[in-house]
C-alpha atoms as a PDB file:
ATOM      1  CA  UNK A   1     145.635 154.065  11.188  1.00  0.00           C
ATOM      2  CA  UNK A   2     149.356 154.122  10.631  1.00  0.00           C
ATOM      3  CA  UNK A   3     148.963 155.691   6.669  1.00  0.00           C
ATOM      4  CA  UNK A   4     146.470 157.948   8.014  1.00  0.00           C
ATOM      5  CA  UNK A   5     148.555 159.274  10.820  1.00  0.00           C
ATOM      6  CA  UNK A   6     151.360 159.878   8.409  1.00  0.00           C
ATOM      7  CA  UNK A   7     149.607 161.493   5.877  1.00  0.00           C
ATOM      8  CA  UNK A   8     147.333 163.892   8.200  1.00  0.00           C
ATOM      9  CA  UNK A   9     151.143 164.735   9.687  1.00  0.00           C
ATOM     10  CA  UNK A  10     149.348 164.014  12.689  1.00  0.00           C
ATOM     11  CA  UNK A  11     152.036 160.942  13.695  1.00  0.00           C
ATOM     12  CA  UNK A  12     154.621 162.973  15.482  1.00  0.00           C
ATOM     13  CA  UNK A  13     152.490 164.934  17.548  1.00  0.00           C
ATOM     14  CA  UNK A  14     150.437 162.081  18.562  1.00  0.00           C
ATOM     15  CA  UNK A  15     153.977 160.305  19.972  1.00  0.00           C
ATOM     16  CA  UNK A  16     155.611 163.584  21.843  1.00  0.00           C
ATOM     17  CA  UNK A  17     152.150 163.985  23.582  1.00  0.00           C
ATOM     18  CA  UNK A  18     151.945 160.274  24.449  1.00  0.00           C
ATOM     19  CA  UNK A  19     155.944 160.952  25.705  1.00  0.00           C
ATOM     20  CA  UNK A  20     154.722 163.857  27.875  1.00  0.00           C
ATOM     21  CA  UNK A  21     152.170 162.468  29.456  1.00  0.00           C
ATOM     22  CA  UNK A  22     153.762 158.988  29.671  1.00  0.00           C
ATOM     23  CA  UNK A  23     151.126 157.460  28.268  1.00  0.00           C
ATOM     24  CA  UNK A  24     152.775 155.372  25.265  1.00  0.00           C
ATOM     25  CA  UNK A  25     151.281 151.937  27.110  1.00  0.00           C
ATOM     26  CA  UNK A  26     147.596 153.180  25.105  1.00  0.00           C
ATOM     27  CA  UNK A  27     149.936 151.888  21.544  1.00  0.00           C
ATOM     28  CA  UNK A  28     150.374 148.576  20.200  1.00  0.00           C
ATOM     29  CA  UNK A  29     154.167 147.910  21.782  1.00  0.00           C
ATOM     30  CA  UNK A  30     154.641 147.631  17.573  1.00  0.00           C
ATOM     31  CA  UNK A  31     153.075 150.808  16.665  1.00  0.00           C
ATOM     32  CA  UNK A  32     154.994 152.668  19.282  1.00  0.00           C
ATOM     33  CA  UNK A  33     157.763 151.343  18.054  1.00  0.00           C
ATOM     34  CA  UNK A  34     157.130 152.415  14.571  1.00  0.00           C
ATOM     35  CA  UNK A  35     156.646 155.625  15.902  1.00  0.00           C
ATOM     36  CA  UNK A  36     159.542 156.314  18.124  1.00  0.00           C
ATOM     37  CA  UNK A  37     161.816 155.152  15.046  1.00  0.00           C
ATOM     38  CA  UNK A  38     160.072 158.073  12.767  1.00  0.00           C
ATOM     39  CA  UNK A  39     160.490 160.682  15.590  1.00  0.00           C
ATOM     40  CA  UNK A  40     163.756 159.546  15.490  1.00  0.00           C
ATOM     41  CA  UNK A  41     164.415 159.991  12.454  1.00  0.00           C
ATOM     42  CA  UNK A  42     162.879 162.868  11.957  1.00  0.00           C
ATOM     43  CA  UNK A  43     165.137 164.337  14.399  1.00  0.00           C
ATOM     44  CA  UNK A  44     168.295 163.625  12.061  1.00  0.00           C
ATOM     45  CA  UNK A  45     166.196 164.974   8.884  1.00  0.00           C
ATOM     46  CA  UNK A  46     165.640 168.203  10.548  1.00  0.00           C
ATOM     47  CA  UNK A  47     169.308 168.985  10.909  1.00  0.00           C
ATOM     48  CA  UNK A  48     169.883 168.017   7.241  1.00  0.00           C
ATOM     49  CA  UNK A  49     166.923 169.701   5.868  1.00  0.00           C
ATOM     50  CA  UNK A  50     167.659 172.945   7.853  1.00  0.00           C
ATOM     51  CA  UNK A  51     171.623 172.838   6.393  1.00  0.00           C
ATOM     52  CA  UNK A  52     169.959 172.436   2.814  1.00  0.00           C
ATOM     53  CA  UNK A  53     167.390 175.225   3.601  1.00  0.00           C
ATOM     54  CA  UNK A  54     170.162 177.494   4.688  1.00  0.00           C
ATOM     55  CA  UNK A  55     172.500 177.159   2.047  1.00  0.00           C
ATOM     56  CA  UNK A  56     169.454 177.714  -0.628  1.00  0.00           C
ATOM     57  CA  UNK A  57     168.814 180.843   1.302  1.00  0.00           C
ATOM     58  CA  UNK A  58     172.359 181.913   1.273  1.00  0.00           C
ATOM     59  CA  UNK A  59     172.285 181.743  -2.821  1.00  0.00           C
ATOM     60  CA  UNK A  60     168.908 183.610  -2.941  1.00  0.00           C
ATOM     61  CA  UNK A  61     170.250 186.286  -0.539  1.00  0.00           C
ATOM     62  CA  UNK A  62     173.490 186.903  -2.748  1.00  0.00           C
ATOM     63  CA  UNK A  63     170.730 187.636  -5.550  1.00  0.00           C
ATOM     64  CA  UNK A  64     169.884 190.842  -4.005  1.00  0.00           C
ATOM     65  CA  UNK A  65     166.147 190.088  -4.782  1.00  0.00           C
ATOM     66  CA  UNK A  66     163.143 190.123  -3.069  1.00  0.00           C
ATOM     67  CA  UNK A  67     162.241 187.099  -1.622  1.00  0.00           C
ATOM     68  CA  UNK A  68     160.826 184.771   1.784  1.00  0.00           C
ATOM     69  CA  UNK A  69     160.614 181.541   2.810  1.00  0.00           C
ATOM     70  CA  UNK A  70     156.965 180.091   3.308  1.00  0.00           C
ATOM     71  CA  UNK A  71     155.605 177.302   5.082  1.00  0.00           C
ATOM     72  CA  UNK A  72     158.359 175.117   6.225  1.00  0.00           C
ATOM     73  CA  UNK A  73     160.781 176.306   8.786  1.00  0.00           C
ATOM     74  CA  UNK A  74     159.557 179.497   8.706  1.00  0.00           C
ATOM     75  CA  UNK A  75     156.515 178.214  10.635  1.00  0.00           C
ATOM     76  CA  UNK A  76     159.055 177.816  13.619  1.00  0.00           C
ATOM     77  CA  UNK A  77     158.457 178.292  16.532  1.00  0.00           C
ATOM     78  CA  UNK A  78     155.078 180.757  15.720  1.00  0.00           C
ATOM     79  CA  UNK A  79     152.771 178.029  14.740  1.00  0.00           C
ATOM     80  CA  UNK A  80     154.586 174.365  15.239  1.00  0.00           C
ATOM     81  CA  UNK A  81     156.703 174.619  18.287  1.00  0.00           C
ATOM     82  CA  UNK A  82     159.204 171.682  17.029  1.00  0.00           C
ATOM     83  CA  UNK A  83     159.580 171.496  13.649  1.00  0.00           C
ATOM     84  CA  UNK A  84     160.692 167.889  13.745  1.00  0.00           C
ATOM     85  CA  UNK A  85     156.947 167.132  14.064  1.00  0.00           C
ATOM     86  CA  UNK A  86     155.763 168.428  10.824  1.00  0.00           C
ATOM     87  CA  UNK A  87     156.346 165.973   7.482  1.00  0.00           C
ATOM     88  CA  UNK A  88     158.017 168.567   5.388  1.00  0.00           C
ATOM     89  CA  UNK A  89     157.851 167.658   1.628  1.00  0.00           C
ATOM     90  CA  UNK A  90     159.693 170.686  -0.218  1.00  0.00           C
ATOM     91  CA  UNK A  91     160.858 174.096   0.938  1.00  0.00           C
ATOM     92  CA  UNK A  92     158.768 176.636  -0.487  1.00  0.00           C
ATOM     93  CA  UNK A  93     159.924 180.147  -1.566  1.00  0.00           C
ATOM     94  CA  UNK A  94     157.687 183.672  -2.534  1.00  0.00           C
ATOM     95  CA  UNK A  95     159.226 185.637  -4.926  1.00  0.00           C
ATOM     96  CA  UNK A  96     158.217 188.442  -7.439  1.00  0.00           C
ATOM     97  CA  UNK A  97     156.913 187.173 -10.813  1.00  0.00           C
ATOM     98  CA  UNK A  98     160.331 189.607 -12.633  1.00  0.00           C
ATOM     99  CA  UNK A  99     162.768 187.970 -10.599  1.00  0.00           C
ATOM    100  CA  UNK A 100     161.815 184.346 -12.184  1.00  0.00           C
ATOM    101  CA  UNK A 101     164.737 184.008 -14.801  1.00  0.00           C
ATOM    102  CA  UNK A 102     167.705 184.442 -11.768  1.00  0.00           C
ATOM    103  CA  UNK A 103     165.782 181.963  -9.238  1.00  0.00           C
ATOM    104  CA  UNK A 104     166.030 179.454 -11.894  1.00  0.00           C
ATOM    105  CA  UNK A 105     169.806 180.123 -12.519  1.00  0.00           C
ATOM    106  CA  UNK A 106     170.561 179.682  -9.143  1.00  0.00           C
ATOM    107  CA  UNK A 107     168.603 176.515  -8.591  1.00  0.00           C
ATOM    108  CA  UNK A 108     170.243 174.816 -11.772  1.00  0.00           C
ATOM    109  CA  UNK A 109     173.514 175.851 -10.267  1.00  0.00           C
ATOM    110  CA  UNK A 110     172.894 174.666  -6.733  1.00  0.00           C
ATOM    111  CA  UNK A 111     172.303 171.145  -8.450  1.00  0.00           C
ATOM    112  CA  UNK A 112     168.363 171.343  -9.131  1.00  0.00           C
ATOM    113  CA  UNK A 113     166.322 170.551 -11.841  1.00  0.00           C
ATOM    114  CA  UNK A 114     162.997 172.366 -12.804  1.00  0.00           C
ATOM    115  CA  UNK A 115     160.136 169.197 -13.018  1.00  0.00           C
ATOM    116  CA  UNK A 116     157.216 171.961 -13.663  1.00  0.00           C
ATOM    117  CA  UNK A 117     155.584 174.965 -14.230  1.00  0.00           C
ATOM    118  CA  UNK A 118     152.430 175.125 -12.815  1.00  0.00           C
ATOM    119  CA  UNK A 119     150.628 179.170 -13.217  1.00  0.00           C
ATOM    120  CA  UNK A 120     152.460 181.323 -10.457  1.00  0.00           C
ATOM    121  CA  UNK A 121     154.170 177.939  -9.110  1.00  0.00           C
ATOM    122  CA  UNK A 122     157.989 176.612 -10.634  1.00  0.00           C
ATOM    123  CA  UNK A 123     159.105 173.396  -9.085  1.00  0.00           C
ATOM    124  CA  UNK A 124     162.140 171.690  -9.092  1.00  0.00           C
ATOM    125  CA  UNK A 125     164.022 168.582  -7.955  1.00  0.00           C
ATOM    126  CA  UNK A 126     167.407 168.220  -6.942  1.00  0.00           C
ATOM    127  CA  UNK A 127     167.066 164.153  -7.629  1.00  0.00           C
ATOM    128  CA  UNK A 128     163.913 163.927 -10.071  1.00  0.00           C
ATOM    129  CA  UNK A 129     162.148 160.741 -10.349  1.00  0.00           C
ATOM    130  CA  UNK A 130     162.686 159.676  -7.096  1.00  0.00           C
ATOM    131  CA  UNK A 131     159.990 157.606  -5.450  1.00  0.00           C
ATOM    132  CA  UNK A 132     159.788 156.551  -1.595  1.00  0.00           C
ATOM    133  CA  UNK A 133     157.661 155.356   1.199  1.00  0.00           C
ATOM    134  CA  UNK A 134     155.329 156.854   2.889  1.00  0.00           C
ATOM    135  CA  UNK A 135     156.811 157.031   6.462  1.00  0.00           C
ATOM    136  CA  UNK A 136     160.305 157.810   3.941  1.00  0.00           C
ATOM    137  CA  UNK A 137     158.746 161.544   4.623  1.00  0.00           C
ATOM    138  CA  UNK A 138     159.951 161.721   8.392  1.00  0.00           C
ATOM    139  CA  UNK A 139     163.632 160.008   7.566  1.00  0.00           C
ATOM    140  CA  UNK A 140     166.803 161.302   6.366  1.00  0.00           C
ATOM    141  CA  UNK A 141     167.401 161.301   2.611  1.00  0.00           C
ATOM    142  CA  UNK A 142     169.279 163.373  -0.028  1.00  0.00           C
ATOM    143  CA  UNK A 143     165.901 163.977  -2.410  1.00  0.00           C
ATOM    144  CA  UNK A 144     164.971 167.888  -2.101  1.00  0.00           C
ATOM    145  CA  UNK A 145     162.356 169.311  -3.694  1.00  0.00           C
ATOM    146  CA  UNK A 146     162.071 173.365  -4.045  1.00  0.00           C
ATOM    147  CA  UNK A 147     158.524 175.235  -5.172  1.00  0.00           C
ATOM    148  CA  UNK A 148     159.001 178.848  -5.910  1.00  0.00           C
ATOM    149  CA  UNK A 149     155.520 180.908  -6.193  1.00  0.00           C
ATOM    150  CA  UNK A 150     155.722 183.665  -7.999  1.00  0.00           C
ATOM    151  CA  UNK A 151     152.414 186.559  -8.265  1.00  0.00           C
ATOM    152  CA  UNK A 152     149.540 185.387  -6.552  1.00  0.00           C
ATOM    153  CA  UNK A 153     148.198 181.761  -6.539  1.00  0.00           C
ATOM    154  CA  UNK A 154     144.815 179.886  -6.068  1.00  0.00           C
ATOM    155  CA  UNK A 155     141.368 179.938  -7.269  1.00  0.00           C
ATOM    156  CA  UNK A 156     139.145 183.345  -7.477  1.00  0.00           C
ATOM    157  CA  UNK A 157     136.266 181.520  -8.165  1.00  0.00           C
ATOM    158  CA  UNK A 158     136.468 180.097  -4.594  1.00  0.00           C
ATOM    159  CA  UNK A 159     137.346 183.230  -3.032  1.00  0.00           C
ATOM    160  CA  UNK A 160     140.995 181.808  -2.308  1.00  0.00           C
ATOM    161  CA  UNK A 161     143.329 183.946  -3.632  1.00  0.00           C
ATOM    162  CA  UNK A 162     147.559 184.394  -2.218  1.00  0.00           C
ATOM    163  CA  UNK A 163     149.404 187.576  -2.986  1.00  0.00           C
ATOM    164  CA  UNK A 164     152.643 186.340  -2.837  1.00  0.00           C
ATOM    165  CA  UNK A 165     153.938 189.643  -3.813  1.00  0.00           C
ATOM    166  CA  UNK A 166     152.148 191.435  -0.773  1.00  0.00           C
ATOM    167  CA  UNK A 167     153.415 188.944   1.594  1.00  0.00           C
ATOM    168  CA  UNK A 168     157.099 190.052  -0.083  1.00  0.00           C
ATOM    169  CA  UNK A 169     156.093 193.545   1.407  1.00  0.00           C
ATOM    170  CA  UNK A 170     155.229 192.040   4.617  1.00  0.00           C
ATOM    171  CA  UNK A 171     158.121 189.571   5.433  1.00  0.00           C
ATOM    172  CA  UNK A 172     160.226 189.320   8.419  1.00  0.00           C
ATOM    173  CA  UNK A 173     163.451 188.310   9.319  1.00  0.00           C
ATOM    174  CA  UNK A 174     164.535 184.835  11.747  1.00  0.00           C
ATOM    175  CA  UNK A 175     167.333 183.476  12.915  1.00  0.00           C
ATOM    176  CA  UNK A 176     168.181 179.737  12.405  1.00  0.00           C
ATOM    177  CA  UNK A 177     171.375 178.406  13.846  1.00  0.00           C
ATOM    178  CA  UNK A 178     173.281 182.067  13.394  1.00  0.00           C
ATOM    179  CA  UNK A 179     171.653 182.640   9.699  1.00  0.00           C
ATOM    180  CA  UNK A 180     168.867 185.148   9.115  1.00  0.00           C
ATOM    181  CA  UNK A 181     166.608 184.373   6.513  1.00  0.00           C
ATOM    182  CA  UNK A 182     163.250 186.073   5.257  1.00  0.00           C
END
């Protein structure tokens, strides 16, 4: 059950409720222990992620462009009330399809790579190539990862369609640690 925990980003939450209701006796002493450490962990990732996300945010801003954080921190605390519980994998970004050319410029200056170009989605790596462990989600590392989605994304056919240039008209503001980001 441990790779499925992980992987259904189910493994913190199941840990912080077991906390609360002092129930961690129900784990193997080993598997509590395995979780504790990633909650842990993922405690000192959060502050580094969030520094990263902010400074990326600070470099868009001084664009003057259009543009809003999605997913990610942004889902804080509206729909996940600690974000230390969520595996994040990448910080995700909305922007118009025009305003492609300076994103890129500023992600190759801030130390990033571009790794693909996938329809409405760019992605990019600040340490391409790098491979890591499963539970490696939840610790503290220096491998970022950035996806920028430009237009609108996913599949007609199926009904599922994003209008990432909509949700540009429909942003609002938060407030992380003294910065306000879209």
């Amino acid at each position: 059950t441990n790779h499925w925990l992980i992987t259904s980003g189910l493994a913190m939450y199941l840990i912080v409720r077991l906390q609360k209701l002092r129930a961690e006796s129900v784990l193997h002493p080993e598997q509590l222990r395995r979780l504790s450490s990633l909650y842990e962990a993922s405690a000192l990732r959060t502050v580094e992620l969030r520094r990263d996300l902010l400074a990326l945010n600070e470099r868009f801003s001084a664009l003057g462009l259009p543009f809003a954080n999605w997913k990610g921190f942004a889902l804080e605390p509206d729909f996940c009330p600690d974000i230390r519980l969520r595996p994040q994998m990448d910080f995700d970004f909305i922007a118009r399809p025009s305003d492609r050319a300076p994103f890129h410029r500023t992600l190759l200056e801030a130390g990033y790579e571009l790794t693909e170009v996938n329809g409405s989605e760019s992605r990019y790596d600040n340490l391409a190539g790098q491979n890591y462990s499963l539970e490696d989600v939840y610790r503290p590392k220096p491998h970022r990862k950035v996806e920028i989605h430009f237009g609108t994304d996913g599949n007609p056919r199926w009904g599922q369609v994003m209008d990432f240039e909509a949700a540009l008209e429909r942003r609002r503001h938060l407030t992380l640690e003294g910065t306000t980001f879209p």
